[in-house]
C-alpha atoms as a PDB file:
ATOM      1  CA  UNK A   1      95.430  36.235 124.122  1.00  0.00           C
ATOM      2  CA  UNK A   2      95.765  39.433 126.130  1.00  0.00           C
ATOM      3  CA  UNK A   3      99.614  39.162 125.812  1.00  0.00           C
ATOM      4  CA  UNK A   4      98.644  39.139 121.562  1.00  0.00           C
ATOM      5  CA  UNK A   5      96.032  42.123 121.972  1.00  0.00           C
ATOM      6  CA  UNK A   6      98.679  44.806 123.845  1.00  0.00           C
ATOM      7  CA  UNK A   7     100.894  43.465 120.783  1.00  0.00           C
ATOM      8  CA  UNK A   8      98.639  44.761 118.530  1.00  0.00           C
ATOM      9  CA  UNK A   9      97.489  47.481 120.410  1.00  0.00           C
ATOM     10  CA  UNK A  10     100.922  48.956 120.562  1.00  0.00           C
ATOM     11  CA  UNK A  11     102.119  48.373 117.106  1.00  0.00           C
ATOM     12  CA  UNK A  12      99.046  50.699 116.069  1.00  0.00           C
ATOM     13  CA  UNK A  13     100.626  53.365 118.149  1.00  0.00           C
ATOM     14  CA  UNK A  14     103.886  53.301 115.920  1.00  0.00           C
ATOM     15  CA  UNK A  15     105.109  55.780 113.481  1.00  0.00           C
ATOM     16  CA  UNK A  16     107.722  55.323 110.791  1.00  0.00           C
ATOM     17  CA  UNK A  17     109.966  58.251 109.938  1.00  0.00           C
ATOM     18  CA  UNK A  18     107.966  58.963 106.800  1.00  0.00           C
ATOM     19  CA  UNK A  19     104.561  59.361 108.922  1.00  0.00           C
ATOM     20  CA  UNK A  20     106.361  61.563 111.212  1.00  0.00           C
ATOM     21  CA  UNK A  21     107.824  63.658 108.361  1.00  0.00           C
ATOM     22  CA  UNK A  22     104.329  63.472 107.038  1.00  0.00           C
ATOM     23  CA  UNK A  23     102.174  64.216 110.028  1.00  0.00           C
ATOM     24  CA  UNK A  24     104.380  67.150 111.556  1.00  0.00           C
ATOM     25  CA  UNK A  25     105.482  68.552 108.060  1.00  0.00           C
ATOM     26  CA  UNK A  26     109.481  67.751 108.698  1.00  0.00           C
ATOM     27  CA  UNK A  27     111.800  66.344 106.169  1.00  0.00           C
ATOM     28  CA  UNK A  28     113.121  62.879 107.417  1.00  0.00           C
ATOM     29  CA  UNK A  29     116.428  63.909 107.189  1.00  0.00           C
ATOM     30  CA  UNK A  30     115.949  67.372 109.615  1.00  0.00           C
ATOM     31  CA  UNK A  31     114.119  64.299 112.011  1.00  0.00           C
ATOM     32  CA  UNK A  32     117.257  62.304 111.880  1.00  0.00           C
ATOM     33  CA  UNK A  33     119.807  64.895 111.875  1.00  0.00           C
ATOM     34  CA  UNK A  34     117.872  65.742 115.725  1.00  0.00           C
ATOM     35  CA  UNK A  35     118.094  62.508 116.756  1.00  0.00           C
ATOM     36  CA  UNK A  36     121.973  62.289 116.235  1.00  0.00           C
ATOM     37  CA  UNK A  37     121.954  65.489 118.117  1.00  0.00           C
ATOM     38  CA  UNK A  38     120.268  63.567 121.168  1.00  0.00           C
ATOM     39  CA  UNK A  39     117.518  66.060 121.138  1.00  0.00           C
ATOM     40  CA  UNK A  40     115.388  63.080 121.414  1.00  0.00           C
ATOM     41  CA  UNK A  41     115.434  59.074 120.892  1.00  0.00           C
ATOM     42  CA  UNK A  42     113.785  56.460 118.854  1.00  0.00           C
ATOM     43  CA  UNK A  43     113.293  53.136 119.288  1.00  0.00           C
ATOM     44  CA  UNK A  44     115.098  50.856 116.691  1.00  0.00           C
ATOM     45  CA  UNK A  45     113.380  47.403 115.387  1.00  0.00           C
ATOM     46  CA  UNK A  46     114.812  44.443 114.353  1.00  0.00           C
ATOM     47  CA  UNK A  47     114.987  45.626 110.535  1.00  0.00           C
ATOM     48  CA  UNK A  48     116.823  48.728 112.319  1.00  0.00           C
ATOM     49  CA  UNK A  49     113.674  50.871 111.169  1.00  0.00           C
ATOM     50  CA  UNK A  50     112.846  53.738 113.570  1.00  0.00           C
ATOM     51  CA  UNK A  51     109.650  53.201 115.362  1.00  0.00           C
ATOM     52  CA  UNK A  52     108.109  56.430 117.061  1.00  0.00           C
ATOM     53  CA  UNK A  53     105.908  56.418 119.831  1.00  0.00           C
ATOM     54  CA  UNK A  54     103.019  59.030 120.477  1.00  0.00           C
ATOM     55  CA  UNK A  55     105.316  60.685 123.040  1.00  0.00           C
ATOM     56  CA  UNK A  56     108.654  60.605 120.485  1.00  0.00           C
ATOM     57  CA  UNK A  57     105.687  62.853 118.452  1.00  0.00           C
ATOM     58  CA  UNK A  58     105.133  64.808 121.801  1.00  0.00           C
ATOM     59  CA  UNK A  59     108.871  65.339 121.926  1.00  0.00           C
ATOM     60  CA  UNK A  60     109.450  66.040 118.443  1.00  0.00           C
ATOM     61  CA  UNK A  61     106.191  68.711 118.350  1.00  0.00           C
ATOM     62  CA  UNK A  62     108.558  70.201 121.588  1.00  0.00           C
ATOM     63  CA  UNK A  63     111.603  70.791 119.427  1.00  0.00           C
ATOM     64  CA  UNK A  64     109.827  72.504 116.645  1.00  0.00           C
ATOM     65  CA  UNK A  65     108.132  75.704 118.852  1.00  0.00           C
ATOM     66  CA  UNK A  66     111.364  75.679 120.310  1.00  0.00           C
ATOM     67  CA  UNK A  67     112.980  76.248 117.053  1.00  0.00           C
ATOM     68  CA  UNK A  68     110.704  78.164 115.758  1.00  0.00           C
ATOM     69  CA  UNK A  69     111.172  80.672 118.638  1.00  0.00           C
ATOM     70  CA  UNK A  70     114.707  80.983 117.662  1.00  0.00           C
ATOM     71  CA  UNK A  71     116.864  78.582 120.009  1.00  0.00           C
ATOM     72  CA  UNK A  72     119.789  76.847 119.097  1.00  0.00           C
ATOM     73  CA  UNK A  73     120.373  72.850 118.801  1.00  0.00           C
ATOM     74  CA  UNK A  74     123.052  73.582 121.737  1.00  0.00           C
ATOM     75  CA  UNK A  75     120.078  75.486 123.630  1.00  0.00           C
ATOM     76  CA  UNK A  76     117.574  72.988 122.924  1.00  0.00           C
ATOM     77  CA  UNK A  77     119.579  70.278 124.074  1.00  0.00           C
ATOM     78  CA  UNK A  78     120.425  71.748 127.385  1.00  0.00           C
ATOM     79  CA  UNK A  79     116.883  73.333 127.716  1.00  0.00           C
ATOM     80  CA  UNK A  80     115.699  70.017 129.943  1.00  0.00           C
ATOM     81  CA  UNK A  81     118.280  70.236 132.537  1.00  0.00           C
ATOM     82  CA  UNK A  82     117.474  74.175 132.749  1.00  0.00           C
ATOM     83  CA  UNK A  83     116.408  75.843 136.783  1.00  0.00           C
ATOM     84  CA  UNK A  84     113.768  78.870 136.656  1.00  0.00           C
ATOM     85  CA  UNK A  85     117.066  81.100 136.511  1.00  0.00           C
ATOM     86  CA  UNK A  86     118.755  79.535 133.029  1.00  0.00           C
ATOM     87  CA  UNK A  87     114.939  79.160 131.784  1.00  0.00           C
ATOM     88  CA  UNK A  88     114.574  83.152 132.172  1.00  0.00           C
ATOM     89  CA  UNK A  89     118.002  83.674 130.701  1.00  0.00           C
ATOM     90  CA  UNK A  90     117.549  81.385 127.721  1.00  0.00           C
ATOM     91  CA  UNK A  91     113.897  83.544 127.166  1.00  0.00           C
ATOM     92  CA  UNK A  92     115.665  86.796 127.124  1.00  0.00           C
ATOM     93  CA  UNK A  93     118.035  86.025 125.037  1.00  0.00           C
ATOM     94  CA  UNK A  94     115.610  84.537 122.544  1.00  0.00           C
ATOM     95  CA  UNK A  95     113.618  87.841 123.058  1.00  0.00           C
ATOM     96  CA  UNK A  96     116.563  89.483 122.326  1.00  0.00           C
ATOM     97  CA  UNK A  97     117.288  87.526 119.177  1.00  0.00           C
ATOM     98  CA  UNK A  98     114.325  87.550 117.847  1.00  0.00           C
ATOM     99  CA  UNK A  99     113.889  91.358 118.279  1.00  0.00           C
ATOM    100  CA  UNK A 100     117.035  91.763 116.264  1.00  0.00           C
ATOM    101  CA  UNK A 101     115.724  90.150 113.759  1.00  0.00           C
ATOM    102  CA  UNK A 102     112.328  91.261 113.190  1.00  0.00           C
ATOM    103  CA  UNK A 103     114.312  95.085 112.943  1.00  0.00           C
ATOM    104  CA  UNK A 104     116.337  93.842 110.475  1.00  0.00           C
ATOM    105  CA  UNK A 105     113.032  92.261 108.546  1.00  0.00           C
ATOM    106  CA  UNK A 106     111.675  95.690 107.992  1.00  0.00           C
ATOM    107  CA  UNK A 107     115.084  97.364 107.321  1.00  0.00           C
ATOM    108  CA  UNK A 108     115.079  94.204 104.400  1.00  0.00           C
ATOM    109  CA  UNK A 109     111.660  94.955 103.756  1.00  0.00           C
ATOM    110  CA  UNK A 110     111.629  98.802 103.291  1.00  0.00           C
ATOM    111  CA  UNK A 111     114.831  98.244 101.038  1.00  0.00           C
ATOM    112  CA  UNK A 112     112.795  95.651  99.027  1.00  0.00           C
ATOM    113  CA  UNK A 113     109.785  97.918  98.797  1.00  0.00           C
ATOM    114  CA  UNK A 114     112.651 101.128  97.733  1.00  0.00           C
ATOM    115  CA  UNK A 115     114.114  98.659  95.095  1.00  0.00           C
ATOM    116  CA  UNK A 116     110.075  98.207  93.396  1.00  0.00           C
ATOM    117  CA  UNK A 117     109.748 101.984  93.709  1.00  0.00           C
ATOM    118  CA  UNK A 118     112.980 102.481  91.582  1.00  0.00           C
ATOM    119  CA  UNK A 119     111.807  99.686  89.411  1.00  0.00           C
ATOM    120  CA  UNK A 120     108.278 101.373  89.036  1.00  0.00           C
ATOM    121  CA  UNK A 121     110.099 104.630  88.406  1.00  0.00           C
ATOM    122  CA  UNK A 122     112.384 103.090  85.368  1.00  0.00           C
ATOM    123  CA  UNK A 123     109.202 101.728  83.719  1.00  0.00           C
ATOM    124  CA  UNK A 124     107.671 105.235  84.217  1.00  0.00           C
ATOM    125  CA  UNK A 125     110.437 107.192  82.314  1.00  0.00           C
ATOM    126  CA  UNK A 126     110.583 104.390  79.501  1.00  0.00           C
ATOM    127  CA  UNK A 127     107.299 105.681  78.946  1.00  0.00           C
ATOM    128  CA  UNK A 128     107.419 109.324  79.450  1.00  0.00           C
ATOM    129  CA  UNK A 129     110.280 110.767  77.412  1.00  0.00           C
ATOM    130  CA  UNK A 130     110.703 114.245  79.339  1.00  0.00           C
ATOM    131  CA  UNK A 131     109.181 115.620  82.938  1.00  0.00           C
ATOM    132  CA  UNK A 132     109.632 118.494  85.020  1.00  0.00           C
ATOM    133  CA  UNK A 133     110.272 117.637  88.659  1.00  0.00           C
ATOM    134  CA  UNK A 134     111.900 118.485  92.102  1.00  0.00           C
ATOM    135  CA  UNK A 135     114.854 117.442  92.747  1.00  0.00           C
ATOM    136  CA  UNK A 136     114.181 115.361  95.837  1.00  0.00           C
ATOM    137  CA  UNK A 137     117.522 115.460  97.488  1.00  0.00           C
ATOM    138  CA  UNK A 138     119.167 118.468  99.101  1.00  0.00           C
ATOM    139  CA  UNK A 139     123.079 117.970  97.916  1.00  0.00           C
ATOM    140  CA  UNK A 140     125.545 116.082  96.718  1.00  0.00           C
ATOM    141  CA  UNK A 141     129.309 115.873  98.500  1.00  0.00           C
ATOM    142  CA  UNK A 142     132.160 113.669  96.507  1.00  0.00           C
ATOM    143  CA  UNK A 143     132.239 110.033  96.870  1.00  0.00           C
ATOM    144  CA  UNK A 144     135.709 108.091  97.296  1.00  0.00           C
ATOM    145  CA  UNK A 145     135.781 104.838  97.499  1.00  0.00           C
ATOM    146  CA  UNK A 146     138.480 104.973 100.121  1.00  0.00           C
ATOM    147  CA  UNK A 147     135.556 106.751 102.013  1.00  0.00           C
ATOM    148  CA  UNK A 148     134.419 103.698 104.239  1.00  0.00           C
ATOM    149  CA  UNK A 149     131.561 105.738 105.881  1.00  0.00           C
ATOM    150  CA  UNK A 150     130.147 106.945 102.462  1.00  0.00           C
ATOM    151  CA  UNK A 151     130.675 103.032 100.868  1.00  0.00           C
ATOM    152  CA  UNK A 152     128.987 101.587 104.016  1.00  0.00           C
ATOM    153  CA  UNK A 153     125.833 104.102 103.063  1.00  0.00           C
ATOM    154  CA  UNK A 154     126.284 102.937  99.326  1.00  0.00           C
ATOM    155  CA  UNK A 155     126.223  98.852 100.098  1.00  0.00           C
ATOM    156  CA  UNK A 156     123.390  99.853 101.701  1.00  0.00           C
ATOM    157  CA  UNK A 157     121.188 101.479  99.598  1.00  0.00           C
ATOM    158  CA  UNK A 158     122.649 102.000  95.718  1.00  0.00           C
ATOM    159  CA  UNK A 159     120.430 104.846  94.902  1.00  0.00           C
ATOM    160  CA  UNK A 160     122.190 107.171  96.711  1.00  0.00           C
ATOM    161  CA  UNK A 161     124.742 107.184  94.102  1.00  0.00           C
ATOM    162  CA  UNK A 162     125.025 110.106  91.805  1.00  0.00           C
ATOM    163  CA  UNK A 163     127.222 111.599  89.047  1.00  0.00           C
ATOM    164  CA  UNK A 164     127.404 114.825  88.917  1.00  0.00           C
ATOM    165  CA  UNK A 165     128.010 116.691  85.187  1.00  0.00           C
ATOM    166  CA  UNK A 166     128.557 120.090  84.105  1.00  0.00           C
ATOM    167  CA  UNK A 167     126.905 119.802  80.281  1.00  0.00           C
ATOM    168  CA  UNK A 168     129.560 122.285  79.103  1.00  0.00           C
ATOM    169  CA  UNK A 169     132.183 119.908  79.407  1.00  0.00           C
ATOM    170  CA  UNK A 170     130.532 116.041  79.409  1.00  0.00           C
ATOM    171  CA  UNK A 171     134.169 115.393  80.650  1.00  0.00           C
ATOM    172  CA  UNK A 172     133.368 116.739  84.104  1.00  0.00           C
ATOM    173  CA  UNK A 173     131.830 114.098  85.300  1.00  0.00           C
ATOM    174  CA  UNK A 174     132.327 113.429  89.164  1.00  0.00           C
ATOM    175  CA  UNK A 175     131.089 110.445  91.761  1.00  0.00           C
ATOM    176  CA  UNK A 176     129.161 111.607  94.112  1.00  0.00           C
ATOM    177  CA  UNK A 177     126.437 110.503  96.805  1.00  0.00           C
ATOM    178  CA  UNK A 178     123.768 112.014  98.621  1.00  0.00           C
ATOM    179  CA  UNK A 179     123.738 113.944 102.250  1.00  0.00           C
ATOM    180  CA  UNK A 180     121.331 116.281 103.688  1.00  0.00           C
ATOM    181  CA  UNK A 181     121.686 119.884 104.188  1.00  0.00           C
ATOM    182  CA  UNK A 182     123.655 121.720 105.710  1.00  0.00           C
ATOM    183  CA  UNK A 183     126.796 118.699 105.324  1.00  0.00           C
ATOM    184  CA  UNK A 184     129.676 120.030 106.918  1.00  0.00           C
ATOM    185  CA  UNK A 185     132.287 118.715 104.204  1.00  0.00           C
ATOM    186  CA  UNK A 186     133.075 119.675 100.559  1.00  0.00           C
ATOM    187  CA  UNK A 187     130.138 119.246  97.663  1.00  0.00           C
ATOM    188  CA  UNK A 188     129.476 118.933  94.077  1.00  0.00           C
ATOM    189  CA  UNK A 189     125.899 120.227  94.510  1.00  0.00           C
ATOM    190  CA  UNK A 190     123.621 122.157  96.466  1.00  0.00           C
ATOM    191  CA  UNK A 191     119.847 122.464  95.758  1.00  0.00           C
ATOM    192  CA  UNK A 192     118.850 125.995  95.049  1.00  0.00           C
ATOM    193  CA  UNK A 193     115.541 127.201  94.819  1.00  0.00           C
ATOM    194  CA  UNK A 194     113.810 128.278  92.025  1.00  0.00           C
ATOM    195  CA  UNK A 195     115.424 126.347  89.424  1.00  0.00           C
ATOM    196  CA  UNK A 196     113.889 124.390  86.676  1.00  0.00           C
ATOM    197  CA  UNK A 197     114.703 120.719  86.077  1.00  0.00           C
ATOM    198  CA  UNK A 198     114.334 118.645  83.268  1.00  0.00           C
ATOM    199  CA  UNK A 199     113.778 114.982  84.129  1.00  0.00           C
ATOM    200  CA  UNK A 200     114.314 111.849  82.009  1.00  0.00           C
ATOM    201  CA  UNK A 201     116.491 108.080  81.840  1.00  0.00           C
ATOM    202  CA  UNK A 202     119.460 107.392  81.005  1.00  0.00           C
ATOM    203  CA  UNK A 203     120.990 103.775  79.784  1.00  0.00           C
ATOM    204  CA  UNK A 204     123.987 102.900  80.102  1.00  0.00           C
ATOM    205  CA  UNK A 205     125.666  99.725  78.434  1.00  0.00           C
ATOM    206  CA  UNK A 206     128.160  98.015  81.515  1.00  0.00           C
ATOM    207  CA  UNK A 207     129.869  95.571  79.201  1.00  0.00           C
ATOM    208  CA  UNK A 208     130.465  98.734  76.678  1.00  0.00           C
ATOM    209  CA  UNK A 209     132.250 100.447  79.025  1.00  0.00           C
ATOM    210  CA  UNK A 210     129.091 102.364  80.239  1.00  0.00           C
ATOM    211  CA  UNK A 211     128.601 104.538  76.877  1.00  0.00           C
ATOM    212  CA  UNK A 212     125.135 105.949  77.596  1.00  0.00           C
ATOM    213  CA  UNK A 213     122.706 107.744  75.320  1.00  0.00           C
ATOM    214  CA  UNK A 214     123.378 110.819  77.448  1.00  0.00           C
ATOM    215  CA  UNK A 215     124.862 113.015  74.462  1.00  0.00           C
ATOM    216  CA  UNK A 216     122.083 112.227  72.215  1.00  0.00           C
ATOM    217  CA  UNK A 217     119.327 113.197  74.616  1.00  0.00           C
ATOM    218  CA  UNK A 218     121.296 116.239  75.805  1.00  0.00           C
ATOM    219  CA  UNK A 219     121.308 117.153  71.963  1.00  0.00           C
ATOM    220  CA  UNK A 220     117.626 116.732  71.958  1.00  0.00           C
ATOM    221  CA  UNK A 221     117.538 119.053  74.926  1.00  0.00           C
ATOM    222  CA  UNK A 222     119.638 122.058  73.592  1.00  0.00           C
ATOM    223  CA  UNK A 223     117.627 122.201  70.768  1.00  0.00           C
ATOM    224  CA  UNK A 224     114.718 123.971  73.342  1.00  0.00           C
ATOM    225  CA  UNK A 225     116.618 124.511  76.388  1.00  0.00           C
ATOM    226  CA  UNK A 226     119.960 126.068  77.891  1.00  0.00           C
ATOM    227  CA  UNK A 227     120.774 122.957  79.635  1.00  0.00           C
ATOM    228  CA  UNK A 228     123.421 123.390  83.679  1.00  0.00           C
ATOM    229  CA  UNK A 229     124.408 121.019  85.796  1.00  0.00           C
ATOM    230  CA  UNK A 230     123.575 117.192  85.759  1.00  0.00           C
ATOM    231  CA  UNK A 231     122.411 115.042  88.209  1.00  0.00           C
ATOM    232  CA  UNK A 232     122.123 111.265  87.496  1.00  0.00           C
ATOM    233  CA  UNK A 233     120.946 109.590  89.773  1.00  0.00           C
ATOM    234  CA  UNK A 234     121.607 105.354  89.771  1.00  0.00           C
ATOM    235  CA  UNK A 235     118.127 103.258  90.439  1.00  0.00           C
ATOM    236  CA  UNK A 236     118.753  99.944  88.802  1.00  0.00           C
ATOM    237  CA  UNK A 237     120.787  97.377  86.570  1.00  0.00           C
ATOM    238  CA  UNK A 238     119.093  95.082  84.546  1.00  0.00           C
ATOM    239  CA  UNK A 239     119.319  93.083  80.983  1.00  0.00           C
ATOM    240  CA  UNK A 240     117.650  95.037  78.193  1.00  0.00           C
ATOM    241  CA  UNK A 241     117.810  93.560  74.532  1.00  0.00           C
ATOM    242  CA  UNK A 242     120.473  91.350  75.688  1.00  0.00           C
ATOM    243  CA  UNK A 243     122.576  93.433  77.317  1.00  0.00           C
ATOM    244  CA  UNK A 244     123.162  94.753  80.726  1.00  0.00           C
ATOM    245  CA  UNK A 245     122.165  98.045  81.724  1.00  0.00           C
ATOM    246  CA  UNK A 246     122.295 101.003  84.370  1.00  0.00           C
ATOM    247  CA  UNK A 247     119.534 102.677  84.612  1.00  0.00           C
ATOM    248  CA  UNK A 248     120.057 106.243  85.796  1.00  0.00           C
ATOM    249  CA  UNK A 249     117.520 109.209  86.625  1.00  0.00           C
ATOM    250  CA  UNK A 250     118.825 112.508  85.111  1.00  0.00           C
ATOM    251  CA  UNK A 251     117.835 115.951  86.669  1.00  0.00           C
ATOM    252  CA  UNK A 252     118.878 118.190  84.168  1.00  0.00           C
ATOM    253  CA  UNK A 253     118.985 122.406  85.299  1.00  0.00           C
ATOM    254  CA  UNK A 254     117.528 124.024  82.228  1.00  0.00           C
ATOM    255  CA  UNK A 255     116.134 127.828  81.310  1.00  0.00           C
ATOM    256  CA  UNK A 256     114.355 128.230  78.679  1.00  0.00           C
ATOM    257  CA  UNK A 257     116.229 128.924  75.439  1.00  0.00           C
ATOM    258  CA  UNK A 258     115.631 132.992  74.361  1.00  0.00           C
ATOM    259  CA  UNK A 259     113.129 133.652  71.744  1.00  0.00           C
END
């Protein structure tokens, strides 16, 4: 009778894979995946179902902070047989790790956040047909794409691409990409102050071989202003009406047109 009661009592203690997966929020093929990895062991029944024990739960709970602080299934498995030395080696380099990653977290996140604020900004000029603004960027220098350092900058953030135009001859048109003041190498552009600029969007069609509505709004322009140089700045691409499109901020140079 007692030998059928510790029977009982034990079987209760069991878990199948699913109430593992279930209770500790793991799919059943990350918890079997481990266990090939000998990061732990589970008993097998007759029917060659896994039966887990309160301490394979222990055990399991164990591998998940450990992943979650970053280690690897090579680190994990060698974490047991770790002295105080290798145990403060393995922390610092999951400090390390870890610290690397959360920097490149908010270097994602402040790119995501830059990408809703050119976003926001393309639904703003959809709306608003003409502005005056600042330009907010000191100059513009040539862009190559042989230029590794200045295609490096552009993988990394796409807005600080900009075509430079002199509206006299719409033929000008240069690549170019931003740098501060005072860049030591050639430019198209320096910011000058006192100058007025006109501000408004520009689409252009990428499957049409980027023709843009450029002309038609610099028409518009003339017909008030004596319209310069031509900044046009890139923000985003996205499908409009079917179609792809880059969306481009211009910052037009424009005096007023003589009475």
């Amino acid at each position: 009778m007692k030998k059928t009661e510790n029977s009982v009592k034990r079987m209760k203690e069991l878990f199948s894979i699913r109430e593992v997966s279930q209770l500790l929020n793991v799919p059943a093929p990350t918890l079997r995946f481990w266990e090939e990895k000998g990061l732990f062991s589970v008993e097998k029944q007759p029917n060659r179902y896994r039966s887990y024990t309160p301490q394979d739960l222990v055990r399991i709970a164990d591998v998940m902070f450990w992943r979650d602080l970053g280690l690897s299934i090579r680190e994990l498995g060698e974490l047991e047989a770790c002295s105080m030395e290798e145990y403060a080696r393995l922390m610092e380099h999951s400090h390390r790790h870890l610290t690397d990653r959360l920097a490149e977290c908010r270097r994602m996140l402040e790119r995501t956040e830059r990408q809703q604020a050119h976003l926001d900004e393309v639904m703003r000029l959809s709306r608003c047909r003409f502005g005056m603004e600042e330009v907010p960027f000191e100059a513009v220098a040539p862009f190559d794409f042989r230029e590794q350092e200045k295609l490096i900058r552009y993988a990394q953030d796409p807005s600080c691409y900009v075509r430079y135009f002199d509206t006299r001859d719409m033929t000008t048109e240069a690549r170019g990409i931003l740098v501060p003041a005072g860049h030591p190498g050639p430019l198209l552009w320096e910011k000058t102050p006192g100058r007025q600029w006109l501000t408004f969007l520009i689409r252009e069609r990428v499957e049409h071989s980027y023709a843009s509505d450029v002309l038609d709004t610099l028409a518009e322009v003339r017909e008030l202003y004596r319209p310069g140089p031509l900044l046009a700045r890139y923000l985003i691409s996205a499908n409009e009406g079917g179609e792809r499109i880059d969306f481009l901020k211009a910052y037009l140079q424009v005096e007023p047109r003589d009475p």
